[in-house]
PDB file of N, CA and C in Angstrom:
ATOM      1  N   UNK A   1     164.408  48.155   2.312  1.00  0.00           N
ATOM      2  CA  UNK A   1     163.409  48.409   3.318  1.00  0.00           C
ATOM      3  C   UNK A   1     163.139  47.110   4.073  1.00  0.00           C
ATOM      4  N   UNK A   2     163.559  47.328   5.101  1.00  0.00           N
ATOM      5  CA  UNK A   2     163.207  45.900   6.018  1.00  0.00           C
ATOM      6  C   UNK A   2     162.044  45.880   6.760  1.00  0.00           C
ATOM      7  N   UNK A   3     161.011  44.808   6.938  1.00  0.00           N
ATOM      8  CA  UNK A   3     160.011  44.786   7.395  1.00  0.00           C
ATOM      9  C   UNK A   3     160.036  44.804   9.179  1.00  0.00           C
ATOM     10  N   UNK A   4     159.752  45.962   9.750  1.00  0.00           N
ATOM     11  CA  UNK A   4     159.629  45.214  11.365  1.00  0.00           C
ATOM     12  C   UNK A   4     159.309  44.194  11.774  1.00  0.00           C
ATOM     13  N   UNK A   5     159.968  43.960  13.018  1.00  0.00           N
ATOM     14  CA  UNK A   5     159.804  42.027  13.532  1.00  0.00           C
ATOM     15  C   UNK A   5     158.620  42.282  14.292  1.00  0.00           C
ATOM     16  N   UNK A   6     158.237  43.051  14.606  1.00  0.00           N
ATOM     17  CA  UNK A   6     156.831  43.459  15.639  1.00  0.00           C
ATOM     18  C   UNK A   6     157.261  43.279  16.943  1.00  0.00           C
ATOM     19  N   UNK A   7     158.278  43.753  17.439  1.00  0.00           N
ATOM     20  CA  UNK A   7     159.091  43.708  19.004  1.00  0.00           C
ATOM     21  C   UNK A   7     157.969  44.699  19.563  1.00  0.00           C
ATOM     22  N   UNK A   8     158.090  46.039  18.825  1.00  0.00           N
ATOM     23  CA  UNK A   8     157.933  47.217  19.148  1.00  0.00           C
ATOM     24  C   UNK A   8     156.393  47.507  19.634  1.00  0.00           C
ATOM     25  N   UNK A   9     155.141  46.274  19.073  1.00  0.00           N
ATOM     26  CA  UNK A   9     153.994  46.547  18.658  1.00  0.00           C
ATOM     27  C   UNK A   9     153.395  47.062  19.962  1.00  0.00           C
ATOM     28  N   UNK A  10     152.134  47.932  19.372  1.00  0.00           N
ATOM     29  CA  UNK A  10     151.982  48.264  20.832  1.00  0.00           C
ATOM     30  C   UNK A  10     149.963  48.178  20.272  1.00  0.00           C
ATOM     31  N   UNK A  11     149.049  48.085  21.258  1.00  0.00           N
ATOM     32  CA  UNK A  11     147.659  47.884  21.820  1.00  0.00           C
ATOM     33  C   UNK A  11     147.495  49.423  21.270  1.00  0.00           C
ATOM     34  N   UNK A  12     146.108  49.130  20.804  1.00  0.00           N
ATOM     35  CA  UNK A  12     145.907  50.982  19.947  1.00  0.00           C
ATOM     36  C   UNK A  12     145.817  51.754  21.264  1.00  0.00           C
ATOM     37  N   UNK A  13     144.888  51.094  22.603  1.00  0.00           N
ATOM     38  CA  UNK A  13     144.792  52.228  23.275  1.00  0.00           C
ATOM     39  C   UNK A  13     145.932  52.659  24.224  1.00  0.00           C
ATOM     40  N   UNK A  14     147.187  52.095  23.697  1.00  0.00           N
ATOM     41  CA  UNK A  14     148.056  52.254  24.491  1.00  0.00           C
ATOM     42  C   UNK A  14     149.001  53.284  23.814  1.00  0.00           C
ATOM     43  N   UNK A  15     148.572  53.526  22.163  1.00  0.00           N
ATOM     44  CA  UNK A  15     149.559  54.478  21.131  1.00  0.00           C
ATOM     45  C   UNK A  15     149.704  55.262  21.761  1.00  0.00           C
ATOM     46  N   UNK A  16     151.346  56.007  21.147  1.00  0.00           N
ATOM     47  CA  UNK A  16     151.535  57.368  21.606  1.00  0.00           C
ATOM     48  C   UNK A  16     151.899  58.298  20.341  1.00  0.00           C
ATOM     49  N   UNK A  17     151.733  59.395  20.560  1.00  0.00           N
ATOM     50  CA  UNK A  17     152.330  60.408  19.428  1.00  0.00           C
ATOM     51  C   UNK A  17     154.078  60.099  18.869  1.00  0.00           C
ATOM     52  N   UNK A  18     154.302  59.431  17.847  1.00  0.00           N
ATOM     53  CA  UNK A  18     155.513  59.511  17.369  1.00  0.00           C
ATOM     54  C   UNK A  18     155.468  57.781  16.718  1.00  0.00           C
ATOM     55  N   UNK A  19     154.252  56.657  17.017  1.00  0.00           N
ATOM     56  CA  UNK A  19     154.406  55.459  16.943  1.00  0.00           C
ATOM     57  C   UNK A  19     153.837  55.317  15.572  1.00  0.00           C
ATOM     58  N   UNK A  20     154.004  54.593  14.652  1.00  0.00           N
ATOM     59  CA  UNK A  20     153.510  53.596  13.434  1.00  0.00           C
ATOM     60  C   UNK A  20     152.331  53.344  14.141  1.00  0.00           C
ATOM     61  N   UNK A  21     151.004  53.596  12.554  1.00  0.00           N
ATOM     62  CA  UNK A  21     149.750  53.526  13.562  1.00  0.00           C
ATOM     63  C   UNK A  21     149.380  52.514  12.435  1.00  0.00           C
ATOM     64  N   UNK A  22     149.984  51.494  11.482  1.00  0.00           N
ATOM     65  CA  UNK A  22     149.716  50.530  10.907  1.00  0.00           C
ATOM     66  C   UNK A  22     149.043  49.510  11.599  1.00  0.00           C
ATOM     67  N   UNK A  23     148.107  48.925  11.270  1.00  0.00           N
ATOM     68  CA  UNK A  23     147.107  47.853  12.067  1.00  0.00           C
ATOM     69  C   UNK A  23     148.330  46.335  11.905  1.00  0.00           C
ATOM     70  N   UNK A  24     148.789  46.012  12.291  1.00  0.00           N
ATOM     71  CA  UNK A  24     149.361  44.461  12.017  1.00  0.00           C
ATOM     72  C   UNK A  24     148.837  43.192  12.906  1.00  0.00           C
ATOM     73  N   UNK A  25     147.839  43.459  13.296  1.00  0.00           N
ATOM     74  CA  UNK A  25     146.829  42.272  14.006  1.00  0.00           C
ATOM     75  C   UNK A  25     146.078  42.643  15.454  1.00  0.00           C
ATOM     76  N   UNK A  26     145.580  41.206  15.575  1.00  0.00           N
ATOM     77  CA  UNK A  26     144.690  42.036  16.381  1.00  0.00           C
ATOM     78  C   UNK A  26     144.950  40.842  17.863  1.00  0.00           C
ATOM     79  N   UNK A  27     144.458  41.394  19.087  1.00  0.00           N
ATOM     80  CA  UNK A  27     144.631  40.060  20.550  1.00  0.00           C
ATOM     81  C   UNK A  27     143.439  39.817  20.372  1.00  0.00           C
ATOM     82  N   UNK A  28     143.789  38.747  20.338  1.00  0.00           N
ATOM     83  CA  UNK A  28     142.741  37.526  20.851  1.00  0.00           C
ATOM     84  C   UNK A  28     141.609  37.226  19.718  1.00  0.00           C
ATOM     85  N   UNK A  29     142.353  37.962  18.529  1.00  0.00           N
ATOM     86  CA  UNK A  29     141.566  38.448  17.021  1.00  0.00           C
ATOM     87  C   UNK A  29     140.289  38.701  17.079  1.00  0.00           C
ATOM     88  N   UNK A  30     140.356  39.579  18.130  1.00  0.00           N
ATOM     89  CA  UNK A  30     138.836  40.737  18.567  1.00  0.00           C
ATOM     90  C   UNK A  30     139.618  42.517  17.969  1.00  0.00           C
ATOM     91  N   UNK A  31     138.179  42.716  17.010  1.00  0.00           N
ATOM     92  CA  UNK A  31     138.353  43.643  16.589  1.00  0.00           C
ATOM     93  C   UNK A  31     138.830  44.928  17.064  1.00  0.00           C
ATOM     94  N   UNK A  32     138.627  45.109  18.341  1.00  0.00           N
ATOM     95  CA  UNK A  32     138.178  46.393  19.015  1.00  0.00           C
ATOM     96  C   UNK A  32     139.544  46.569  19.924  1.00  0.00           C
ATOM     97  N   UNK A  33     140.712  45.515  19.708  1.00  0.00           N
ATOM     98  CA  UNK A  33     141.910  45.775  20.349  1.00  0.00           C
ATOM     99  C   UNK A  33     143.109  44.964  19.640  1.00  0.00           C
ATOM    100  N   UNK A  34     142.961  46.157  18.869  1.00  0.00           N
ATOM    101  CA  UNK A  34     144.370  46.043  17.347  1.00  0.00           C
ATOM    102  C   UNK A  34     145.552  46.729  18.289  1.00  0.00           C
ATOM    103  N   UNK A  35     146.248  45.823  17.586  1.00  0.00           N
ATOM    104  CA  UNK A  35     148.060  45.892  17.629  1.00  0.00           C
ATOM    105  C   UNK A  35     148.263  46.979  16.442  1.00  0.00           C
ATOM    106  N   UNK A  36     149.306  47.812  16.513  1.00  0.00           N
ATOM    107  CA  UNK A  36     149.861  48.807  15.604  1.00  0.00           C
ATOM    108  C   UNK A  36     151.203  48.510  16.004  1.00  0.00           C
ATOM    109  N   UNK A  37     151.587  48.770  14.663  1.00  0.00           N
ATOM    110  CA  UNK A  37     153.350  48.730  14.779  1.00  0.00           C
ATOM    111  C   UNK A  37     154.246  49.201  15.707  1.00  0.00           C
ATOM    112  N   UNK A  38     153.904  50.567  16.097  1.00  0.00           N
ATOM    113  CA  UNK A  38     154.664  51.372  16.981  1.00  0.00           C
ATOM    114  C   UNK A  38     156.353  51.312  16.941  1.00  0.00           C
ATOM    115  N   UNK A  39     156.067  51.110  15.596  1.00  0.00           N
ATOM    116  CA  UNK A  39     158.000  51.866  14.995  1.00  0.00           C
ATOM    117  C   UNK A  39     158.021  53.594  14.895  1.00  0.00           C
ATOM    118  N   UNK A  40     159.087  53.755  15.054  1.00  0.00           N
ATOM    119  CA  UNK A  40     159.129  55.563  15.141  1.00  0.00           C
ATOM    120  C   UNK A  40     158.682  55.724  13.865  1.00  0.00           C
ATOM    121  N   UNK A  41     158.108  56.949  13.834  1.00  0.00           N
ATOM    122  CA  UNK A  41     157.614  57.548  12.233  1.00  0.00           C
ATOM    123  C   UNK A  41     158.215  57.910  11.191  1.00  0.00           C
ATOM    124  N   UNK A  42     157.928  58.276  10.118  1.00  0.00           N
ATOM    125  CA  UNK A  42     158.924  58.670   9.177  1.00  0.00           C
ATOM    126  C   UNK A  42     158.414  60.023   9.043  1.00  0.00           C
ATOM    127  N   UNK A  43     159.795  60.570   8.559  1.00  0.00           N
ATOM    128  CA  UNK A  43     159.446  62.053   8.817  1.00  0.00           C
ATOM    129  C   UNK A  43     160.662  62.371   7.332  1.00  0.00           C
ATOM    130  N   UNK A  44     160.084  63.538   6.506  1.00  0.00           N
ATOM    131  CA  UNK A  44     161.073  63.885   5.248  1.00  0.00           C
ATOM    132  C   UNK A  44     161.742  65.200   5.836  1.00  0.00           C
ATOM    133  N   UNK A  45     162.693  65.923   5.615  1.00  0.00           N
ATOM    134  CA  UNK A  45     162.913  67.330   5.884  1.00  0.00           C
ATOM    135  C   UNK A  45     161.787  68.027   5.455  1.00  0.00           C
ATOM    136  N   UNK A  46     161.306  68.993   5.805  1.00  0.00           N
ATOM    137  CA  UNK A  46     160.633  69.981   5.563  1.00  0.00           C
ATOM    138  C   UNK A  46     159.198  69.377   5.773  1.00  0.00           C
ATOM    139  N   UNK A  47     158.678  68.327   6.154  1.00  0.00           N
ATOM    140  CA  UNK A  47     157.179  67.881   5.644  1.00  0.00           C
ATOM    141  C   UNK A  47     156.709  67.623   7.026  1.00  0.00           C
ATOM    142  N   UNK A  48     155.603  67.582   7.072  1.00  0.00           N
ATOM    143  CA  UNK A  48     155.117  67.133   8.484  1.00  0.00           C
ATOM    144  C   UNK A  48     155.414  65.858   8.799  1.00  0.00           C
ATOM    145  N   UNK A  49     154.622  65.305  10.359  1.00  0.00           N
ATOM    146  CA  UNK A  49     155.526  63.686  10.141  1.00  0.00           C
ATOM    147  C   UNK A  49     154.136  62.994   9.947  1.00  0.00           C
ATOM    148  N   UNK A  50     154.695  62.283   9.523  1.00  0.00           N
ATOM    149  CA  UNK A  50     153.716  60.838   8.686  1.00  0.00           C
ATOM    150  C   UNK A  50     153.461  59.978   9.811  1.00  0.00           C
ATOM    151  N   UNK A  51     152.018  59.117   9.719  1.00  0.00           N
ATOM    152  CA  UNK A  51     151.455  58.145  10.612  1.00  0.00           C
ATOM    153  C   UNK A  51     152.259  57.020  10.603  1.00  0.00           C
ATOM    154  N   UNK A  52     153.003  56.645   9.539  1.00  0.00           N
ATOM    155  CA  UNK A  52     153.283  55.674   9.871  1.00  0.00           C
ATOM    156  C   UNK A  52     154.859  55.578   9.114  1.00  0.00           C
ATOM    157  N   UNK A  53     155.884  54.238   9.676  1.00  0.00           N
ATOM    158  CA  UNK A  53     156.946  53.874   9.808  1.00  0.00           C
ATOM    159  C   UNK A  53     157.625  54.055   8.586  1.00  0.00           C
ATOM    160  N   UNK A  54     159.133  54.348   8.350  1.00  0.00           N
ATOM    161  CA  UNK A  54     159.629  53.991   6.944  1.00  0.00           C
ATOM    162  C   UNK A  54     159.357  52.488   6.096  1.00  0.00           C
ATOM    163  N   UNK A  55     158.682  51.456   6.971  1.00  0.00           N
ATOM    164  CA  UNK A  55     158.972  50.233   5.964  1.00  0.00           C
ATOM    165  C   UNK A  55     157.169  50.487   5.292  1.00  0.00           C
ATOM    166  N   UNK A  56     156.202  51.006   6.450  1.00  0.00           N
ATOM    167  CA  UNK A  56     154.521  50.679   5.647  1.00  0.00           C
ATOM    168  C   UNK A  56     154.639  51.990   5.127  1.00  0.00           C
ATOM    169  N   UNK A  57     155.181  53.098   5.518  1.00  0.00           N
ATOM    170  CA  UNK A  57     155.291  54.300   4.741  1.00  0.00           C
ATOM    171  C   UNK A  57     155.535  53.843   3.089  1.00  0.00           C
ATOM    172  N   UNK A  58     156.429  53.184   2.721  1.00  0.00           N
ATOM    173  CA  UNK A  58     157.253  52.482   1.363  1.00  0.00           C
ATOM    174  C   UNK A  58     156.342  51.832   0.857  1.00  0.00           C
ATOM    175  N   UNK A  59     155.281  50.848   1.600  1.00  0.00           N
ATOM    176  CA  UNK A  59     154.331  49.910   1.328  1.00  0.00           C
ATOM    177  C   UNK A  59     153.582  50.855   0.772  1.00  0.00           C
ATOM    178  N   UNK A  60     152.813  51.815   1.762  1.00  0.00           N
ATOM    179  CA  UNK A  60     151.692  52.095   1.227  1.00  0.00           C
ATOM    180  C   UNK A  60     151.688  53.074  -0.149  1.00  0.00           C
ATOM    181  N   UNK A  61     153.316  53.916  -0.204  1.00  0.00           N
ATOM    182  CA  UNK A  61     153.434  54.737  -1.457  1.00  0.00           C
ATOM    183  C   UNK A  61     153.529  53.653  -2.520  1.00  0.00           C
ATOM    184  N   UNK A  62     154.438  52.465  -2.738  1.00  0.00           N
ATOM    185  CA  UNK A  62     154.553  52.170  -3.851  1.00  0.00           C
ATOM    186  C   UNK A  62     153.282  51.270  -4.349  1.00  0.00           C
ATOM    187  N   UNK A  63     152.333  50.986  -3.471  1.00  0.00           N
ATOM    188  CA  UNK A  63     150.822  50.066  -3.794  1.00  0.00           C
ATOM    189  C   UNK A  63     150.604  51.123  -4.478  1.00  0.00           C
ATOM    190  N   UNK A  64     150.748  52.446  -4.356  1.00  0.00           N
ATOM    191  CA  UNK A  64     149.714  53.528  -4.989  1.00  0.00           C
ATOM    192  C   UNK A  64     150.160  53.428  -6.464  1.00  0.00           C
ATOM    193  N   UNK A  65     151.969  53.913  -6.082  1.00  0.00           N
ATOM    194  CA  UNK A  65     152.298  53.919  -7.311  1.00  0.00           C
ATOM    195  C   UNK A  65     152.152  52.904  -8.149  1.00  0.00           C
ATOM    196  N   UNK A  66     152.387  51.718  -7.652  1.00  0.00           N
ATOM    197  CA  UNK A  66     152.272  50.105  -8.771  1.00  0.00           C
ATOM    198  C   UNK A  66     150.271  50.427  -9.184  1.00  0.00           C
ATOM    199  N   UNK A  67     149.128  50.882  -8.310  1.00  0.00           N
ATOM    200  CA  UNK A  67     147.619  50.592  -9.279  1.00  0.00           C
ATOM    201  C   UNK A  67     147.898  51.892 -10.211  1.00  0.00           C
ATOM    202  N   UNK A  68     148.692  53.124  -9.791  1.00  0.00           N
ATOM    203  CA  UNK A  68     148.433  54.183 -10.618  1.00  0.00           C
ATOM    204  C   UNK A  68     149.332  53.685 -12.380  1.00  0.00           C
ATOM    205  N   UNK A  69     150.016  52.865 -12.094  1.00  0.00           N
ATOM    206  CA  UNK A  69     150.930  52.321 -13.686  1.00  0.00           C
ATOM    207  C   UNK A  69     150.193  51.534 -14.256  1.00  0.00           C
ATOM    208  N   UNK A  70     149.870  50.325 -13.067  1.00  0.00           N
ATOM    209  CA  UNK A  70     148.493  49.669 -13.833  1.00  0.00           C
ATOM    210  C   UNK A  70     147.279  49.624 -14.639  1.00  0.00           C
ATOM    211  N   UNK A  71     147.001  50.973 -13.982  1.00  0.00           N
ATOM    212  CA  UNK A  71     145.530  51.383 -14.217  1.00  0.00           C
ATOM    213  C   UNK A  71     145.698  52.301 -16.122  1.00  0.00           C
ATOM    214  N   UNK A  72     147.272  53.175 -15.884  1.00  0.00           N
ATOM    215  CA  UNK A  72     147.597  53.736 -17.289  1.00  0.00           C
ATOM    216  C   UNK A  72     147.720  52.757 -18.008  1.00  0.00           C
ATOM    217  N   UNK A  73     148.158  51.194 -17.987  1.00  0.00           N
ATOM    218  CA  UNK A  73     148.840  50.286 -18.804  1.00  0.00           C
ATOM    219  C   UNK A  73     147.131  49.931 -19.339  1.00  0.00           C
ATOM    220  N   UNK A  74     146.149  49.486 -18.131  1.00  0.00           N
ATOM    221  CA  UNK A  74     145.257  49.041 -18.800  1.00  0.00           C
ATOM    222  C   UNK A  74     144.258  49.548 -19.819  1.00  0.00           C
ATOM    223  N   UNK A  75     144.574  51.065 -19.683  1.00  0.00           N
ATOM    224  CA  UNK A  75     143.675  52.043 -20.409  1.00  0.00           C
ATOM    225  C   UNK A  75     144.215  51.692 -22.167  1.00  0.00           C
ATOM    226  N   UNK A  76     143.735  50.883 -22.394  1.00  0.00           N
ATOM    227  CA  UNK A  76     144.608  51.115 -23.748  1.00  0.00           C
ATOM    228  C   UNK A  76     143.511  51.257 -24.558  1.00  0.00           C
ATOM    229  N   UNK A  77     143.967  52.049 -25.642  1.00  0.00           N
ATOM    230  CA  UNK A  77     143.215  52.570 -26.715  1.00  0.00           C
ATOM    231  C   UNK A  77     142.486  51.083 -27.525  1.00  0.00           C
ATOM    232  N   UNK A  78     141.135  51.324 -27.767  1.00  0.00           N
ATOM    233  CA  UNK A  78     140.773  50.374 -28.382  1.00  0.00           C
ATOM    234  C   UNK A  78     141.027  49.576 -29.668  1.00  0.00           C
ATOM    235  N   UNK A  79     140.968  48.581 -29.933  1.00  0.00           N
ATOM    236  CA  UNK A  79     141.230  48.226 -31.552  1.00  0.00           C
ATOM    237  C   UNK A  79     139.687  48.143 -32.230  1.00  0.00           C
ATOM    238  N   UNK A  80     140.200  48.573 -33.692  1.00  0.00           N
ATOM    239  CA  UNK A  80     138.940  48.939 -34.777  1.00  0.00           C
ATOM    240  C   UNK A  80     138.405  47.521 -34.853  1.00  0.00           C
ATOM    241  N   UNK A  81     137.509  47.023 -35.277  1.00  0.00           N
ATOM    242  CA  UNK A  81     137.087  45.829 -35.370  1.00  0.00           C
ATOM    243  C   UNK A  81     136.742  45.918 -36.862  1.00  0.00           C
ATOM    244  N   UNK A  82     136.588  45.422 -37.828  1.00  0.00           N
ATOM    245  CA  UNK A  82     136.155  45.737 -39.063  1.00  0.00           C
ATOM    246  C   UNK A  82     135.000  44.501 -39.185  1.00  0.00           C
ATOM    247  N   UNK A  83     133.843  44.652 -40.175  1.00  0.00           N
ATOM    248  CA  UNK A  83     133.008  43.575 -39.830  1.00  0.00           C
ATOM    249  C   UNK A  83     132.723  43.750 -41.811  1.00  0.00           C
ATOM    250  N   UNK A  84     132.995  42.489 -41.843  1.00  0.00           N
ATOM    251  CA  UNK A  84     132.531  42.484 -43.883  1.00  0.00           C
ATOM    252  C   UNK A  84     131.303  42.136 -43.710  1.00  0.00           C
ATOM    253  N   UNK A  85     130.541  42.706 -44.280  1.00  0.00           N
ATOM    254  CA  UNK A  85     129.305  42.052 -44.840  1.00  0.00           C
ATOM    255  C   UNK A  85     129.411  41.449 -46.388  1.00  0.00           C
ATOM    256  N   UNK A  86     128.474  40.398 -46.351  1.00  0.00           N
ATOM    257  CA  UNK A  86     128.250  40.162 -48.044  1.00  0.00           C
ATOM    258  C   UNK A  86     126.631  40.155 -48.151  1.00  0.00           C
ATOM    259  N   UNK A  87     126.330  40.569 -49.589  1.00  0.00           N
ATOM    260  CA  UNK A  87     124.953  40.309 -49.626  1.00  0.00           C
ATOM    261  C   UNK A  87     124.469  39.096 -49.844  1.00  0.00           C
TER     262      UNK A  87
END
């Protein structure tokens, strides 16, 4: 999966239907006029098409998948603690 060079990027209010609507910065780093990728979308057979590109499409599934392994790894069953008393 190769990351776009940001040739393509386009001004949000300039998006069109079919563009990567990933935020990748902003002009003049004012909030209110973000850059989006505007790589063509990814689309599976049969599925509707997705907001955004095959490379943040990949990003954003496998972040899910890498906290959802994490989150099972950290669940771990507790250990007994045993505590002696003496009188």
């Amino acid at each position: 999966m190769k990351e776009p060079d940001g040739l393509k990027k386009v001004l949000l209010i300039d998006h069109i239907e079919g563009q990567c609507r990933c935020i990748i910065g902003f002009k003049y780093g004012d909030a209110r006029e973000a850059y989006m990728c505007g790589e063509p979308v990814y689309q599976r057979r049969g599925k509707k098409l997705s907001s955004w590109c095959f490379y943040h499409h990949g990003q954003m599934h496998t972040t899910v998948a890498q906290q959802n392994r994490e989150s099972d790894q950290s669940a771990e069953i507790p250990q007994v603690i045993s505590i002696v008393r003496t009188p």
